[in-house]
C-alpha atoms as a PDB file:
ATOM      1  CA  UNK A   1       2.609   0.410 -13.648  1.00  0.00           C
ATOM      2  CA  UNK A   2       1.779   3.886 -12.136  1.00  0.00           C
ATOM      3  CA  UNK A   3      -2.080   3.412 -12.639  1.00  0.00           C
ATOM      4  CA  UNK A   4      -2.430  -0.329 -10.958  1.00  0.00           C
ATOM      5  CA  UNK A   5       0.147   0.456  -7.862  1.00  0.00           C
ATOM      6  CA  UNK A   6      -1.893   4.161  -7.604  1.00  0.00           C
ATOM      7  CA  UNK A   7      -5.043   2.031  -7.008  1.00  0.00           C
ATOM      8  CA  UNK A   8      -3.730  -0.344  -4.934  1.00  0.00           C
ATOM      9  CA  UNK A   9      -1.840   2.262  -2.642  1.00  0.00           C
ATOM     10  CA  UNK A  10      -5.286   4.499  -2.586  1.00  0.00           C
ATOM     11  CA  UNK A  11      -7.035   1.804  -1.333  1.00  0.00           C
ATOM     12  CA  UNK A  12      -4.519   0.329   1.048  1.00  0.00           C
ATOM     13  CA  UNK A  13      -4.512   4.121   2.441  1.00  0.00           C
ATOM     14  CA  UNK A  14      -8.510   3.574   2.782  1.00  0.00           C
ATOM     15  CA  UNK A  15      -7.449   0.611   4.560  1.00  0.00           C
ATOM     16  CA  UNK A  16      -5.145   1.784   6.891  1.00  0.00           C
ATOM     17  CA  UNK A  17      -7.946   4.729   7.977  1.00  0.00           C
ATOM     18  CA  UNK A  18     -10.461   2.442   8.813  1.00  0.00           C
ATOM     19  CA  UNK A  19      -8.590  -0.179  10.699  1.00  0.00           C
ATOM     20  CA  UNK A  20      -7.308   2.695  13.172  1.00  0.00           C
ATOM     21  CA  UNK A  21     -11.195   3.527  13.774  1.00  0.00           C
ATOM     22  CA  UNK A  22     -11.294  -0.279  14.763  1.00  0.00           C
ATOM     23  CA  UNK A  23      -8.337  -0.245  16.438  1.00  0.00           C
ATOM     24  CA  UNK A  24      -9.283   2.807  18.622  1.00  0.00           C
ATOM     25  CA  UNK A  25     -12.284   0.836  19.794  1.00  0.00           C
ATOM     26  CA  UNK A  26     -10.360  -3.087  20.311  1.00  0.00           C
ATOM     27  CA  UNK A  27      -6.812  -2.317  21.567  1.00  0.00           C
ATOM     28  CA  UNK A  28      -5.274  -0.866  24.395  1.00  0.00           C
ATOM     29  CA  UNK A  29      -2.999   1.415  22.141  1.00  0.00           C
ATOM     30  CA  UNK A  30      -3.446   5.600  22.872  1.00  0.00           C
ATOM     31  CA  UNK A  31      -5.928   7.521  20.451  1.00  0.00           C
ATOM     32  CA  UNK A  32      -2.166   9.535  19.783  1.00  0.00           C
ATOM     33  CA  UNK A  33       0.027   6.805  19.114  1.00  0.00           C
ATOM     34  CA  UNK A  34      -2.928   5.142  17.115  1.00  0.00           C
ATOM     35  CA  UNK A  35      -3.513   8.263  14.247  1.00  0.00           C
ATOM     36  CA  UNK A  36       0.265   9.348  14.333  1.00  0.00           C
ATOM     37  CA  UNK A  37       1.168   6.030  13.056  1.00  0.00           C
ATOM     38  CA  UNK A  38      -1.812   5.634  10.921  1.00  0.00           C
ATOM     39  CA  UNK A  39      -1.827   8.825   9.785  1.00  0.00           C
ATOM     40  CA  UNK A  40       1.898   8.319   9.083  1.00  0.00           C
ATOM     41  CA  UNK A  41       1.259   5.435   6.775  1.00  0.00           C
ATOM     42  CA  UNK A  42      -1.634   7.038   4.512  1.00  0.00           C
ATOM     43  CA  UNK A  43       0.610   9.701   4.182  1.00  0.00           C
ATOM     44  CA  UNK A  44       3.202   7.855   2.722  1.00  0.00           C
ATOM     45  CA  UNK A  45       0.747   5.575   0.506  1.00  0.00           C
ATOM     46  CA  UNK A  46      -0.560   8.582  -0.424  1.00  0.00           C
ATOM     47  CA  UNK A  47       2.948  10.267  -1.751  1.00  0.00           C
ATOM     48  CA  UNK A  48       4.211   6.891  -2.915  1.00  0.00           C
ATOM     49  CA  UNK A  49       1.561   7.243  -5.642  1.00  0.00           C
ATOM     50  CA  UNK A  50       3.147  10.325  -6.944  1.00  0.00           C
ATOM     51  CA  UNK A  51       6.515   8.864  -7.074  1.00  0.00           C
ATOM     52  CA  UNK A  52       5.767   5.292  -7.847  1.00  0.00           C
ATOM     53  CA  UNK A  53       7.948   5.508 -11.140  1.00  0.00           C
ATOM     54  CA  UNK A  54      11.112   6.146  -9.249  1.00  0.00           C
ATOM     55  CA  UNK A  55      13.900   4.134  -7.968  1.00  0.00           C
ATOM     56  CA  UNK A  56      13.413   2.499  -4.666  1.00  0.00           C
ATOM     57  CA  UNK A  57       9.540   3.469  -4.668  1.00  0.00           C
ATOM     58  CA  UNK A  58       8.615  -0.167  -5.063  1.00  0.00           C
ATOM     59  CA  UNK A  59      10.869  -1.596  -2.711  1.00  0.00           C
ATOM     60  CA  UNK A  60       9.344   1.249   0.218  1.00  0.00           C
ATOM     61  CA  UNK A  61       5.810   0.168  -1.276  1.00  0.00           C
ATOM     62  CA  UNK A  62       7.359  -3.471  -0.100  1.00  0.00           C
ATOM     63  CA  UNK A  63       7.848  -2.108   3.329  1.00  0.00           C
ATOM     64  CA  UNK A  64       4.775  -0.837   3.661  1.00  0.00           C
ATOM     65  CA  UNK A  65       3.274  -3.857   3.092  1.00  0.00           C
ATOM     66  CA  UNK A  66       5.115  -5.903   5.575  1.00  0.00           C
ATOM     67  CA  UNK A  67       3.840  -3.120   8.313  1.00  0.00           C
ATOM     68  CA  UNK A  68       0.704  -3.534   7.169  1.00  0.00           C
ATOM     69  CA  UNK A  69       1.001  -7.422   8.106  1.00  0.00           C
ATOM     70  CA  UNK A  70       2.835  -6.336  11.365  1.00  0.00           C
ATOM     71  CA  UNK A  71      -0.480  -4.154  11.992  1.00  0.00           C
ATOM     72  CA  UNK A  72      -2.096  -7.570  12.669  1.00  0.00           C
ATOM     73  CA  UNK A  73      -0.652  -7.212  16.216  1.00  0.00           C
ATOM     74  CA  UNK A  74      -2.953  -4.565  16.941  1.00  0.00           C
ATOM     75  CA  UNK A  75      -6.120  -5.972  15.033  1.00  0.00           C
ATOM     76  CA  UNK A  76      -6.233  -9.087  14.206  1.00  0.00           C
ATOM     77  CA  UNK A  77      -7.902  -9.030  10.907  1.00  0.00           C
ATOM     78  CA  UNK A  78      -5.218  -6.742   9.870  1.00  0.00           C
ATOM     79  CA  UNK A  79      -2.851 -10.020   9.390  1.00  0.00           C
ATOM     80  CA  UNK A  80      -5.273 -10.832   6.538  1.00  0.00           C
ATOM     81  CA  UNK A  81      -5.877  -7.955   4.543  1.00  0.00           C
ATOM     82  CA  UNK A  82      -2.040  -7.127   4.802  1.00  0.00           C
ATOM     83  CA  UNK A  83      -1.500 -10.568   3.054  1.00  0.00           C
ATOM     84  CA  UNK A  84      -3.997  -9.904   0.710  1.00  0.00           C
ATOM     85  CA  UNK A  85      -2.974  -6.174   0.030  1.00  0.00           C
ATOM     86  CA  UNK A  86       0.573  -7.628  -0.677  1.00  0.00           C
ATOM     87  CA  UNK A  87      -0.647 -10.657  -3.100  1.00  0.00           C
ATOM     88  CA  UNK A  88      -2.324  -7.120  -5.123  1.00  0.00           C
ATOM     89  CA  UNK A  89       1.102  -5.007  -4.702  1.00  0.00           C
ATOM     90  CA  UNK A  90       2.704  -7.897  -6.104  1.00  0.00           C
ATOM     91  CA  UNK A  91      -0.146  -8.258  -8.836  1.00  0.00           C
ATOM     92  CA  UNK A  92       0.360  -4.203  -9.733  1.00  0.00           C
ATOM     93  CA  UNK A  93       4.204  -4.199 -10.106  1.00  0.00           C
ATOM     94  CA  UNK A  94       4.371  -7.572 -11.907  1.00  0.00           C
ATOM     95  CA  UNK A  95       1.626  -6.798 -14.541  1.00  0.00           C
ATOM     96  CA  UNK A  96       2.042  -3.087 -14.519  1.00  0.00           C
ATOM     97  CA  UNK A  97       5.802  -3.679 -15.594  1.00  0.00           C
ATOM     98  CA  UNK A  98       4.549  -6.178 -18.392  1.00  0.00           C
ATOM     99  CA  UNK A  99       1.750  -3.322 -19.259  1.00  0.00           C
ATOM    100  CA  UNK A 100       4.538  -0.494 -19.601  1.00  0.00           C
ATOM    101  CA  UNK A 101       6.841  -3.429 -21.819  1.00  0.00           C
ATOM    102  CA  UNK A 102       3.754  -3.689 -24.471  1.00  0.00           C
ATOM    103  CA  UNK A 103       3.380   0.088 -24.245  1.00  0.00           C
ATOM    104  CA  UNK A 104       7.004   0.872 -24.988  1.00  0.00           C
ATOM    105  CA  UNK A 105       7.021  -1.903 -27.987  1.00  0.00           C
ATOM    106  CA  UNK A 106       3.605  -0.534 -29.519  1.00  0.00           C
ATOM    107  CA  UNK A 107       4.972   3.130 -29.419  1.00  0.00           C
ATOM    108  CA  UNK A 108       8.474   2.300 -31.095  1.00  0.00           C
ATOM    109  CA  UNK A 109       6.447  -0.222 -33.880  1.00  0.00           C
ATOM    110  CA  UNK A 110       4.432   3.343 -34.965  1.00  0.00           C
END
């Protein structure tokens, strides 16, 4: 699970980064504001990686997808790519689970 949800975080982080160049350009929302909160969530996409096996770490990785869909306030596009970043976060934790169930049989069969 660790692998699929670090790749998905990285590049939601990537995301994130260059929607606030957009959004510095198309909304109305201070430069200050604008990085503080962006910089805020690659932050935590980035440290979520390095935790992701823990308890609760999914369910913040949850939250941080919903505010990426919220981010569609600002930029429009945003409402998209936060639905489609969730459909993958989804996609990571359901078939990195089932990946870590096949590891964890293969390793007890040797």
């Amino acid at each position: 699970m660790r692998t699929l949800c670090s790749s998905t975080l990285i590049a939601e982080a990537m995301v994130v980064g260059f929607a606030a160049l957009v959004a510095m350009h198309l909304s109305d929302v201070s430069s200050t504001t604008l990085w503080t909160v962006c910089g805020a969530a690659m932050a935590l996409c980035v440290l979520l990686c390095g935790v992701i096996t823990r308890p609760g770490a999914v369910a913040v990785g949850w939250v941080l997808q919903v505010a990426l869909i919220a981010s569609g306030t600002v930029v429009g596009m945003m409402y998209g790519l936060g639905v489609i970043f969730a459909a993958l976060w989804w996609a990571s934790v359901h078939y990195g689970r089932k990946i870590d169930i096949i590891k964890t049989a293969r390793a007890q069969a040797s």
